[in-house]
Protein backbone atom coordinates (compact mmCIF):
# COMPACT_ATOMS: atom_id res chain seq x y z
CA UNK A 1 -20.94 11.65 -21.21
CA UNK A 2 -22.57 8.21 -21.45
CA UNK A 3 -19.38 6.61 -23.39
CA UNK A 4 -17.29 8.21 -20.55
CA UNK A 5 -18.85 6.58 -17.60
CA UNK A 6 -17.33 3.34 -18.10
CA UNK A 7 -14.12 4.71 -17.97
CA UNK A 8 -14.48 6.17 -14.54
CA UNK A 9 -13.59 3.49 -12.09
CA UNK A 10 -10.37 2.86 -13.71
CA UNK A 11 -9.57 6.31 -13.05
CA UNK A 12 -10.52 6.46 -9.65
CA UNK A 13 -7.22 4.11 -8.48
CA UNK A 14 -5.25 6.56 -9.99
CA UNK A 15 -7.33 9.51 -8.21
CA UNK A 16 -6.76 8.00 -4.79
CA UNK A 17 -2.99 7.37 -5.46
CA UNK A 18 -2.73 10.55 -6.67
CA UNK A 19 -4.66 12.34 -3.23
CA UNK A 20 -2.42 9.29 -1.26
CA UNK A 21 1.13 11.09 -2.15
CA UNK A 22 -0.35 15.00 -2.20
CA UNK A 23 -1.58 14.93 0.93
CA UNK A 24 1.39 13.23 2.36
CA UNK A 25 3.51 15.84 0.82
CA UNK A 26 1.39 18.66 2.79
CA UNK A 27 1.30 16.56 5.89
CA UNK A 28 5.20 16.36 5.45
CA UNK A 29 5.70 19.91 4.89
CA UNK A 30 3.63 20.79 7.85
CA UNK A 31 6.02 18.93 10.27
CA UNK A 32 6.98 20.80 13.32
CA UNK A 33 10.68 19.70 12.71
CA UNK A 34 12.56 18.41 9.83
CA UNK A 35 11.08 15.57 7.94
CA UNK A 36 13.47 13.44 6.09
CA UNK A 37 11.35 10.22 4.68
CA UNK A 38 14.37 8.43 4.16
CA UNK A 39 14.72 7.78 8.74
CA UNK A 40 11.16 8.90 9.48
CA UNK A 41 8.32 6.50 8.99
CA UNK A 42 4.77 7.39 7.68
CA UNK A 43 3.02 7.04 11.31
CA UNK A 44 5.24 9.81 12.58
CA UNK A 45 3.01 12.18 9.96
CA UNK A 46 -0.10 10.66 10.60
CA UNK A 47 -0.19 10.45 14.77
CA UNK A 48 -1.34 14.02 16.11
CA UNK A 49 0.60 14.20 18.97
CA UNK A 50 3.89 14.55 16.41
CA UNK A 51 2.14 16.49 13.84
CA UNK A 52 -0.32 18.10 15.52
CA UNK A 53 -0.93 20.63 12.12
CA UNK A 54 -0.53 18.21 9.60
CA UNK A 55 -1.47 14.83 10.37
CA UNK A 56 -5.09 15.60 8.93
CA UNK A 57 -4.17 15.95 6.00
CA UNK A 58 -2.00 12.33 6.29
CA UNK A 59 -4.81 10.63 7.14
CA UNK A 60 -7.13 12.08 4.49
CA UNK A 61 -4.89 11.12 2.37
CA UNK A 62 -5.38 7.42 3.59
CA UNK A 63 -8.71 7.54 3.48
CA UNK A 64 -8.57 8.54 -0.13
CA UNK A 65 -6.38 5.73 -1.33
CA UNK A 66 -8.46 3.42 0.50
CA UNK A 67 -12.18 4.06 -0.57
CA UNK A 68 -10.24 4.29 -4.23
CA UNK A 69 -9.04 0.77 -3.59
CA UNK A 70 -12.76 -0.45 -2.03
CA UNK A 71 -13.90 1.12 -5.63
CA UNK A 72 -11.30 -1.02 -7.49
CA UNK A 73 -12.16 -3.96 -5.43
CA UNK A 74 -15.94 -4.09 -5.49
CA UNK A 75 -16.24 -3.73 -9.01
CA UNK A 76 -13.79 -6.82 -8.92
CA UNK A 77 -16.13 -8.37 -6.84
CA UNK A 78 -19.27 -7.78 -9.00
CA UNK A 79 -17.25 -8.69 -12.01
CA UNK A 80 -16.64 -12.70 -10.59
CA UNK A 81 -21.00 -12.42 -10.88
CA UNK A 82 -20.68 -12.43 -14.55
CA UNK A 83 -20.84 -15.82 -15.98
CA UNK A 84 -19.00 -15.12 -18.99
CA UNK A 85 -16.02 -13.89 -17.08
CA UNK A 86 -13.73 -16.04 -15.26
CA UNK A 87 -14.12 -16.31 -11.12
CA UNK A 88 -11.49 -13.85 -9.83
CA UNK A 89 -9.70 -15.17 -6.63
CA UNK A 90 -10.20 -14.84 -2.81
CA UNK A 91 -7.10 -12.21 -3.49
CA UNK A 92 -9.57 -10.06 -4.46
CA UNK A 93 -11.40 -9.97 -0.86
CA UNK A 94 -8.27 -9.77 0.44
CA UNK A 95 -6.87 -6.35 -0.91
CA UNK A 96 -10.60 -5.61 -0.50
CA UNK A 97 -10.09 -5.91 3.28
CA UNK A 98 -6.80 -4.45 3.27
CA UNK A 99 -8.22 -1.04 1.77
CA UNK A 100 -10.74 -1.21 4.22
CA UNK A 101 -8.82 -1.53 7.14
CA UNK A 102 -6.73 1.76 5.46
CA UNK A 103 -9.48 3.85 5.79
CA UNK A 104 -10.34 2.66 9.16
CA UNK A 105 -6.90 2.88 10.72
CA UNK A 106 -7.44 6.71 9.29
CA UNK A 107 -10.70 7.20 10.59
CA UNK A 108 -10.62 5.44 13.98
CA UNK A 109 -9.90 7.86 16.99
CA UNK A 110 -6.63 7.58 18.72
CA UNK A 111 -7.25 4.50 21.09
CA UNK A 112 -10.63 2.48 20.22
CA UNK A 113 -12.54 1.74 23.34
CA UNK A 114 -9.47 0.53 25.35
CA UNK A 115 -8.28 -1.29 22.72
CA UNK A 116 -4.23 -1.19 23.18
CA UNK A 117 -2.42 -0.21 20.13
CA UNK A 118 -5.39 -0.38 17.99
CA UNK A 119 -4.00 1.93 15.71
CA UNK A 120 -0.62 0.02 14.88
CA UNK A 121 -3.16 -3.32 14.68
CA UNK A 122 -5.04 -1.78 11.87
CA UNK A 123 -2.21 -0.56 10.41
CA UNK A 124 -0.58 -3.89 10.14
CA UNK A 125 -3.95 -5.86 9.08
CA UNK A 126 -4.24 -2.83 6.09
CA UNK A 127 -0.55 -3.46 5.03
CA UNK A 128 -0.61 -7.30 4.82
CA UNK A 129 -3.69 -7.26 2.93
CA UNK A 130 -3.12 -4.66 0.44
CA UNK A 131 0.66 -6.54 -0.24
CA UNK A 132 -1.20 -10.29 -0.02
CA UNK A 133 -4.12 -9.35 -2.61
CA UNK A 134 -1.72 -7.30 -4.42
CA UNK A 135 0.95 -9.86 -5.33
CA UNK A 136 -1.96 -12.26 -5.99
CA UNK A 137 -4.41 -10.17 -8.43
CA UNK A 138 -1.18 -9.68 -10.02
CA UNK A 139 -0.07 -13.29 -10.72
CA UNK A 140 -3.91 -13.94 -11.70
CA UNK A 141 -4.27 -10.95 -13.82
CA UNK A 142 -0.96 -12.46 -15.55
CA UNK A 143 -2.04 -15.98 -16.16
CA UNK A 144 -5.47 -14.50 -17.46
CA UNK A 145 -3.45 -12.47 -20.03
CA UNK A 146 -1.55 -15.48 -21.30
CA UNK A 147 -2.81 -16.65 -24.90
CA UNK A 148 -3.62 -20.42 -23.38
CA UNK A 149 -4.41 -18.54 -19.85
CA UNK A 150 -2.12 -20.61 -18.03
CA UNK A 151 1.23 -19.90 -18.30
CA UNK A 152 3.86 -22.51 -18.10
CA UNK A 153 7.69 -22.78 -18.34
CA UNK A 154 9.57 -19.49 -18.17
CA UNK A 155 5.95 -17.37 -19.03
CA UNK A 156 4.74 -18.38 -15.69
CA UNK A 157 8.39 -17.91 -14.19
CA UNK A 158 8.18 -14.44 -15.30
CA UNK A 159 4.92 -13.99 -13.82
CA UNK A 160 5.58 -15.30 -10.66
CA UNK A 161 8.79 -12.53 -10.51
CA UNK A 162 6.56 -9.87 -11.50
CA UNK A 163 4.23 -10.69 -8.73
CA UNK A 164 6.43 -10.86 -6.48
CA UNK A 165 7.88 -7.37 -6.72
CA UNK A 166 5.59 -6.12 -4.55
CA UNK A 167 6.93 -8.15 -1.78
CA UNK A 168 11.26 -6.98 -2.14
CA UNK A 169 10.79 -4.38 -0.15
CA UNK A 170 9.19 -6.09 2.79
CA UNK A 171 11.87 -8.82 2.88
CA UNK A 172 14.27 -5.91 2.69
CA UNK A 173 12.97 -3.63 5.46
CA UNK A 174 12.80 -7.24 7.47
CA UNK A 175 16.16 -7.83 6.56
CA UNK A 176 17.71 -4.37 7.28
CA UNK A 177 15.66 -4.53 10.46
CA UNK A 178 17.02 -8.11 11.87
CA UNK A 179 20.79 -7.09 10.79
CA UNK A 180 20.34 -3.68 12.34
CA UNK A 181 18.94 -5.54 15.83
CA UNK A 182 22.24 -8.05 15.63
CA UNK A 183 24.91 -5.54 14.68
CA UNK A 184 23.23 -2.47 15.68
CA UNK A 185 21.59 -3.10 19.46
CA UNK A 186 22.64 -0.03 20.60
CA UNK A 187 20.40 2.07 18.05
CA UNK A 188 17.14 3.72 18.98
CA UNK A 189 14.41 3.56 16.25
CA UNK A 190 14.79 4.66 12.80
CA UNK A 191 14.81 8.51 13.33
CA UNK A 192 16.86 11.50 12.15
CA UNK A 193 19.54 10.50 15.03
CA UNK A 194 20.78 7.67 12.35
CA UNK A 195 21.23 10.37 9.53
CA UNK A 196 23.51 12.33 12.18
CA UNK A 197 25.64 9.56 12.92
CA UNK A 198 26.14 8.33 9.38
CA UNK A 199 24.25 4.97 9.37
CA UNK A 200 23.16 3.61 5.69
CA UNK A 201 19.85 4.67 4.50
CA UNK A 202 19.58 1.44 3.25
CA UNK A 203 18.92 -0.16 7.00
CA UNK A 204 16.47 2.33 7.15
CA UNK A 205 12.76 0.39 8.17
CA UNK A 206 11.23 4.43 6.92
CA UNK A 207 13.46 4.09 3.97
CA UNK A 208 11.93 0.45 2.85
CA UNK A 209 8.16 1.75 4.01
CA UNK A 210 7.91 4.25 1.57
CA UNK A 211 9.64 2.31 -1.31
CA UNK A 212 7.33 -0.28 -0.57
CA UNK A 213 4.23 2.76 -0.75
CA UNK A 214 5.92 3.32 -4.19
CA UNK A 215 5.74 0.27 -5.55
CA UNK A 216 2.53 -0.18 -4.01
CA UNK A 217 0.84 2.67 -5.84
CA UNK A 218 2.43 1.83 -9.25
CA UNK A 219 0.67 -1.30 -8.90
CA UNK A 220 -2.83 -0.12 -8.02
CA UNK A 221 -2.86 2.01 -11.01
CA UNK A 222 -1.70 -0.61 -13.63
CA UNK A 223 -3.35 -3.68 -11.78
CA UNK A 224 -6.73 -1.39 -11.43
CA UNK A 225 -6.84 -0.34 -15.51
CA UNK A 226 -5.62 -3.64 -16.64
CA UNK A 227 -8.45 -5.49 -14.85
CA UNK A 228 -11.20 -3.38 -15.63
CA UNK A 229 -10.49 -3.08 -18.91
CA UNK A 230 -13.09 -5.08 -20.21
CA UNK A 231 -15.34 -3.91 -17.10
């Protein structure tokens, strides 16, 4: 039991992914119509009014992902206190918040105090600081794992890709989404009405949201066991 312990927070990433995806599937499954993730986006399984019996279970999935990530991130945090290991990055604080503001955009009742759109606000502040602090613990966590620990030349090229993977499917959803506005006008939002009239999955904004949750969670469990390896 006592040689075990260490192991758990580098588990509990993994947990929270896991719990992220399982109770999405339930929420999915316990849509009143159809649910096709390829031209329906996550909030349409996490708002109550269009899944009034499953959307619970969306955002409990949320919050578990996100108090796994605060796990991952504070024992970051403590790590940078310990002088023989080296200073981890503001990146850090930034996924940190990111996770937080998960598990508040899951907790928070439908409209906060008057707030308009509060919801879609949190939303947005969880999903550019998970992607910000993720593409930057990764480029870190790469340099640290370089035998001079700062990788030059093609090493740091390499690096630099691999950190930015995170980020393709952002630049593709915004890409899909400006070509769609230019060429498209006359389409309503992403919705099962484009799978009826034939229009490409791939200028799907749902379609590019949940590759970008995929990639996501691949990274939080790698990233999270790589980093507290030594923790």
């Amino acid at each position: 039991m006592v040689a075990a312990a260490p192991q758990f927070p580098r588990t509990t990433a993994s947990l929270g992914v896991l719990a992220f995806w399982g109770a999405m599937l339930l929420a999915a499954r316990r849509y009143p119509t159809e649910y096709d993730w390829r031209y329906m986006t996550i909030s349409s399984l996490v708002y109550a009014d269009r899944n009034p019996d499953g959307y619970l279970w969306a955002r409990a999935g949320l919050v578990a992902c996100g108090v796994a990530g605060l796990c991952w991130t504070m024992r970051l945090v403590r790590k940078e206190r310990q002088p023989r290991i080296a200073r981890w990055p503001v990146g850090t604080r930034v996924l940190g918040v990111g996770y937080l503001c998960m598990v508040c955009c899951a907790l928070a009742p439908d409209r906060l105090a008057g707030i308009p759109k509060s919801h879609e606000f949190l939303a947005l502040a969880a999903f550019i600081g998970v992607c910000i602090g993720m593409v930057h613990t990764t480029f870190k966590t790469l340099e640290r794992s370089a035998p001079s620990g700062r990788p030059v030349g093609i090493p740091r090229l390499g690096a630099g890709i691999l950190a930015a993977v995170p980020l393709s499917p952002i630049v593709l959803a915004a890409l899909a989404q400006a070509y769609v506005s230019h060429a498209l006008p006359e389409l309503p939002w992403v919705s099962l009405a484009w799978r009826a009239r034939g229009v490409s999955v791939y200028l799907s904004f749902a379609f590019w949201e949940w590759v970008a949750c995929a990639v996501f969670s691949a990274y939080m469990v790698v990233l999270s066991r790589v980093t507290l390896a030594r923790g």
